[in-house]
Structures are given as structure tokens and as C-alpha cells.
C-alpha atoms as a PDB file:
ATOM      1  CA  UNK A   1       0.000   0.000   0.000  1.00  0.00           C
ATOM      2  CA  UNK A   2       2.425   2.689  -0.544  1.00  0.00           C
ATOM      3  CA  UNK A   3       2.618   5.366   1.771  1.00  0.00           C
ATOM      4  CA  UNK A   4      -0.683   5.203   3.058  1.00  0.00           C
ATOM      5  CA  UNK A   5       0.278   3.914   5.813  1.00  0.00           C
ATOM      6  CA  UNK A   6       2.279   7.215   7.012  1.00  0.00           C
ATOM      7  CA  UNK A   7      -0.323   9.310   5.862  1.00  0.00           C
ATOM      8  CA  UNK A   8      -1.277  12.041   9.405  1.00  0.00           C
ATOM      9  CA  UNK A   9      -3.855  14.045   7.857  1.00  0.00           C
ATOM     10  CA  UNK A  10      -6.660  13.262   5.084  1.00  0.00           C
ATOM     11  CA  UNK A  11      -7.886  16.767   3.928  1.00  0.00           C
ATOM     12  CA  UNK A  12     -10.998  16.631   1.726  1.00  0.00           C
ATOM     13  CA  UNK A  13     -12.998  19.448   2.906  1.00  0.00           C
ATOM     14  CA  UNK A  14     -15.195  20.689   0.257  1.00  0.00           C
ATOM     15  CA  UNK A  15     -15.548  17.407  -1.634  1.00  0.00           C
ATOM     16  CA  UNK A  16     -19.165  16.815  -3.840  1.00  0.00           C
ATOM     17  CA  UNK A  17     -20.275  13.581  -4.705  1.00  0.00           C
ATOM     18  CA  UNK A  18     -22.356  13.287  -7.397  1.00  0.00           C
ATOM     19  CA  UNK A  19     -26.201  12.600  -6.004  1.00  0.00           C
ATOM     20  CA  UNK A  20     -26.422   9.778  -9.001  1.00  0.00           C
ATOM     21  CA  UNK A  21     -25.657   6.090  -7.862  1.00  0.00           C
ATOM     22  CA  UNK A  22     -24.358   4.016  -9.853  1.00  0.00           C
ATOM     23  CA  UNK A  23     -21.597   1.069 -10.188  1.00  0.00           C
ATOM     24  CA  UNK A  24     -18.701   3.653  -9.688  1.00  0.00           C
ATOM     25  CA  UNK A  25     -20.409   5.190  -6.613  1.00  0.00           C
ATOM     26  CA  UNK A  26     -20.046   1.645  -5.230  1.00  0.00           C
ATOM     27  CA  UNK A  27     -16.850   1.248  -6.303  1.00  0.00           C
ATOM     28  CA  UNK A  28     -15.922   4.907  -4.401  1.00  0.00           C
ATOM     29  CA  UNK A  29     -17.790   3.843  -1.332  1.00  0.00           C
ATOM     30  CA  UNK A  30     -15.753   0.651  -0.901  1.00  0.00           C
ATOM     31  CA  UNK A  31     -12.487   2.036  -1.635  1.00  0.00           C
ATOM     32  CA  UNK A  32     -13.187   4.856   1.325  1.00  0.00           C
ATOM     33  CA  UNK A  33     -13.553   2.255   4.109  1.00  0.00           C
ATOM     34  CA  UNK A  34     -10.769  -0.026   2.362  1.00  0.00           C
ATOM     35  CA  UNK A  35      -8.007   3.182   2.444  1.00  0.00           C
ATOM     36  CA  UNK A  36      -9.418   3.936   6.282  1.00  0.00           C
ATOM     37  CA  UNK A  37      -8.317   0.437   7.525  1.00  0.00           C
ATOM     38  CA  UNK A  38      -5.053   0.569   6.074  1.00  0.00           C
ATOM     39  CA  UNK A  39      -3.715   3.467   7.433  1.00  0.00           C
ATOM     40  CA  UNK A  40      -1.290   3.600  10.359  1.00  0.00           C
ATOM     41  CA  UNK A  41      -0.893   7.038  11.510  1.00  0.00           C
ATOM     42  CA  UNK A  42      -3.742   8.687  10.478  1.00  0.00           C
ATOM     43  CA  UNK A  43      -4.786  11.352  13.301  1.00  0.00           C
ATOM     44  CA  UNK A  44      -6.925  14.200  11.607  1.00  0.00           C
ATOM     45  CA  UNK A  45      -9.699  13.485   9.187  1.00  0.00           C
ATOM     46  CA  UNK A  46     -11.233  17.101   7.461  1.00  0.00           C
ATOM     47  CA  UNK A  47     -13.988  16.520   6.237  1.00  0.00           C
ATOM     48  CA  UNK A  48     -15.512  20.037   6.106  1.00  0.00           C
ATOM     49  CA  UNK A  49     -17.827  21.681   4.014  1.00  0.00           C
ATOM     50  CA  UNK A  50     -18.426  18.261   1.823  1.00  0.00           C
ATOM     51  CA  UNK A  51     -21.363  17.447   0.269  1.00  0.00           C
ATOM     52  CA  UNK A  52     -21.320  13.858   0.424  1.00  0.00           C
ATOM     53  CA  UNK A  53     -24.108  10.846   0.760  1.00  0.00           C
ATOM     54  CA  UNK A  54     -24.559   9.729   4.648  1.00  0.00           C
ATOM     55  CA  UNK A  55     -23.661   5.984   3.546  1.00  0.00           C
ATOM     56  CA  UNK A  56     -20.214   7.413   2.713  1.00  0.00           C
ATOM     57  CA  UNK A  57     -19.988   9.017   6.300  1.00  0.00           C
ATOM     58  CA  UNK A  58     -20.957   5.799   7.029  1.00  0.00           C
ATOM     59  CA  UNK A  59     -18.244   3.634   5.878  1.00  0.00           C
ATOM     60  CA  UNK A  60     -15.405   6.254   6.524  1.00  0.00           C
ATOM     61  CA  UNK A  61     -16.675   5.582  10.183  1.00  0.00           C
ATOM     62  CA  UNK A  62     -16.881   2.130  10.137  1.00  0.00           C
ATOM     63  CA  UNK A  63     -13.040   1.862   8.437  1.00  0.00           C
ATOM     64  CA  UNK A  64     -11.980   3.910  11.541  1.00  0.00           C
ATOM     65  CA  UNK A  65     -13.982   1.425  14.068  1.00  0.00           C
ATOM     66  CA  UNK A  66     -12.216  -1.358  12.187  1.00  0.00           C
ATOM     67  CA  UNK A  67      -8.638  -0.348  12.139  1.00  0.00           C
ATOM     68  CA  UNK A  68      -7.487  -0.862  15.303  1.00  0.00           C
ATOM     69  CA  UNK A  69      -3.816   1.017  15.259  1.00  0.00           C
ATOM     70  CA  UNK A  70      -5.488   4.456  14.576  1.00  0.00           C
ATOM     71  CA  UNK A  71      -5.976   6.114  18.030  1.00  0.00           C
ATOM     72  CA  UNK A  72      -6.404   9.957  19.286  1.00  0.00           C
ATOM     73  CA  UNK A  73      -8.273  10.782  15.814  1.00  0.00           C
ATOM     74  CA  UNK A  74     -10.159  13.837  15.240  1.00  0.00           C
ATOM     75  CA  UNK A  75     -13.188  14.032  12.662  1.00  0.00           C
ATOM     76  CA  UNK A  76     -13.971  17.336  11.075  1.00  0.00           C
ATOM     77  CA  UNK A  77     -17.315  17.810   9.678  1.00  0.00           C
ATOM     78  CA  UNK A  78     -17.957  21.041  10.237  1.00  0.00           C
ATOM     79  CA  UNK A  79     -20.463  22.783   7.553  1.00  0.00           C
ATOM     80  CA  UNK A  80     -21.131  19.529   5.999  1.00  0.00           C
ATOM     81  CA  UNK A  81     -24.598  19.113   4.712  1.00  0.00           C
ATOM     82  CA  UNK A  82     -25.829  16.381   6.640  1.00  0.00           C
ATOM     83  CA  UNK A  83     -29.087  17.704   7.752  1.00  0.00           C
ATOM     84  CA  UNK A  84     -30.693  16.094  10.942  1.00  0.00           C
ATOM     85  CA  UNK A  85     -31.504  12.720   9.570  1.00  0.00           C
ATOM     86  CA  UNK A  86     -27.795  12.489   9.094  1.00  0.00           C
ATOM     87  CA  UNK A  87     -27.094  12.786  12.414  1.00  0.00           C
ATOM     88  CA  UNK A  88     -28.716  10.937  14.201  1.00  0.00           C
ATOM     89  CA  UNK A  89     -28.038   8.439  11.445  1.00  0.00           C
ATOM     90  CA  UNK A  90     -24.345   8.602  12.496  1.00  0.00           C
ATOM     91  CA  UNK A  91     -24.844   9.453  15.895  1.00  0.00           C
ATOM     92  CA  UNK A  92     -24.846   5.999  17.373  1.00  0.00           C
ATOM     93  CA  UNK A  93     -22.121   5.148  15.152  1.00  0.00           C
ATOM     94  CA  UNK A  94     -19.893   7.664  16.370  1.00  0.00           C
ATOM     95  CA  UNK A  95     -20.560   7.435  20.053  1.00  0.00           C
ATOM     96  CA  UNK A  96     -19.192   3.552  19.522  1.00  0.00           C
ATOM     97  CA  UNK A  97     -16.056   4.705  18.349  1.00  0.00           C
ATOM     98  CA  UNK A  98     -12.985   4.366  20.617  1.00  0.00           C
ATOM     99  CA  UNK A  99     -10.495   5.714  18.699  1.00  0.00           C
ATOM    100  CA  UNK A 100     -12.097   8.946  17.894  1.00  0.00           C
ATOM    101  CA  UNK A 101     -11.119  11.776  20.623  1.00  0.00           C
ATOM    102  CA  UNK A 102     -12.611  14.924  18.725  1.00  0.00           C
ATOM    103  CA  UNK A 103     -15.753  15.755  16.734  1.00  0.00           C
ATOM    104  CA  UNK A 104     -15.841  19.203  14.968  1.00  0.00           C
ATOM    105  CA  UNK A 105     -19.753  19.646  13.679  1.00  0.00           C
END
């Protein structure tokens, strides 16, 4: 896997994914939670101001539940269009993480 394994910060603030699902949505979705579980180091997660599907929220979540070396993370997603059925969506989800120490809404 590269360097992804040394990679600190993941800055995608402002990202838009198209509304339109299709086979390469998939194909997006999977490879989110796939490049979550293999890195190492990964600390700081800015994900502000996106635009982005809750199921992708989702799995970036999940990939951070299921790599157990990441620790001390923080999760920015501030101004992010989630809307209230978002939330509470990903609330019970977030509150299981262990490895997550800060939330920025």
C-alpha cells in the first residue's frame, strides 16, 4: 500500500459527490472504508464543508472502528450538509467509536 500507511492528515474538505448512484459510486464507497483500515498514523480526518451521501460518512466511520492502530483521531465535519436525519443516522455510530477523541460539527 504505498505510503498510506504514514499518511497524518486526510484533507478533503469541500468534496461533492455526485447525487447519481451508480456502479462507480459503489466502487468509491468501498475504496473509502478499504483506504481507512489501512492506514497507520492517520490522526486528523477534514472533512468540512463536503457534500457527500450519509452511507459514505458511514463507511469512513466504520473503516476507523475497524482499524485498530489508529488512536487519538479527530473528525472534522464542520459545515457539511448532513441535515438532521444524518445525524442521528451517524450518531450511534460515532458514540461507539474508541479511537475517535474529537468531533468538529
Amino acid at each position: 500500500h504505498g505510503c498510506v500507511g504514514q499518511i497524518r492528515k486526510l484533507n478533503i474538505s469541500g468534496c461533492k459527490f455526485s447525487p447519481v448512484k451508480s456502479n462507480a459510486y459503489s466502487f468509491s464507497c468501498n475504496k473509502v472504508n478499504r483506504f481507512i483500515v489501512t492506514c497507520q498514523e492517520l490522526n486528523y480526518i477534514d472533512m468540512s464543508s463536503c457534500r457527500i451521501p450519509t452511507d459514505v460518512y458511514k463507511l469512513l466511520i466504520s473503516g476507523i472502528s475497524d482499524n485498530i492502530l489508529l488512536n487519538d483521531v479527530t473528525l472534522n465535519f464542520s459545515n457539511c450538509e448532513l441535515g438532521v436525519s444524518g445525524i442521528r443516522q451517524l450518531s450511534s455510530q460515532l458514540l461507539t467509536l474508541t479511537n475517535v477523541t474529537h468531533l468538529i460539527l
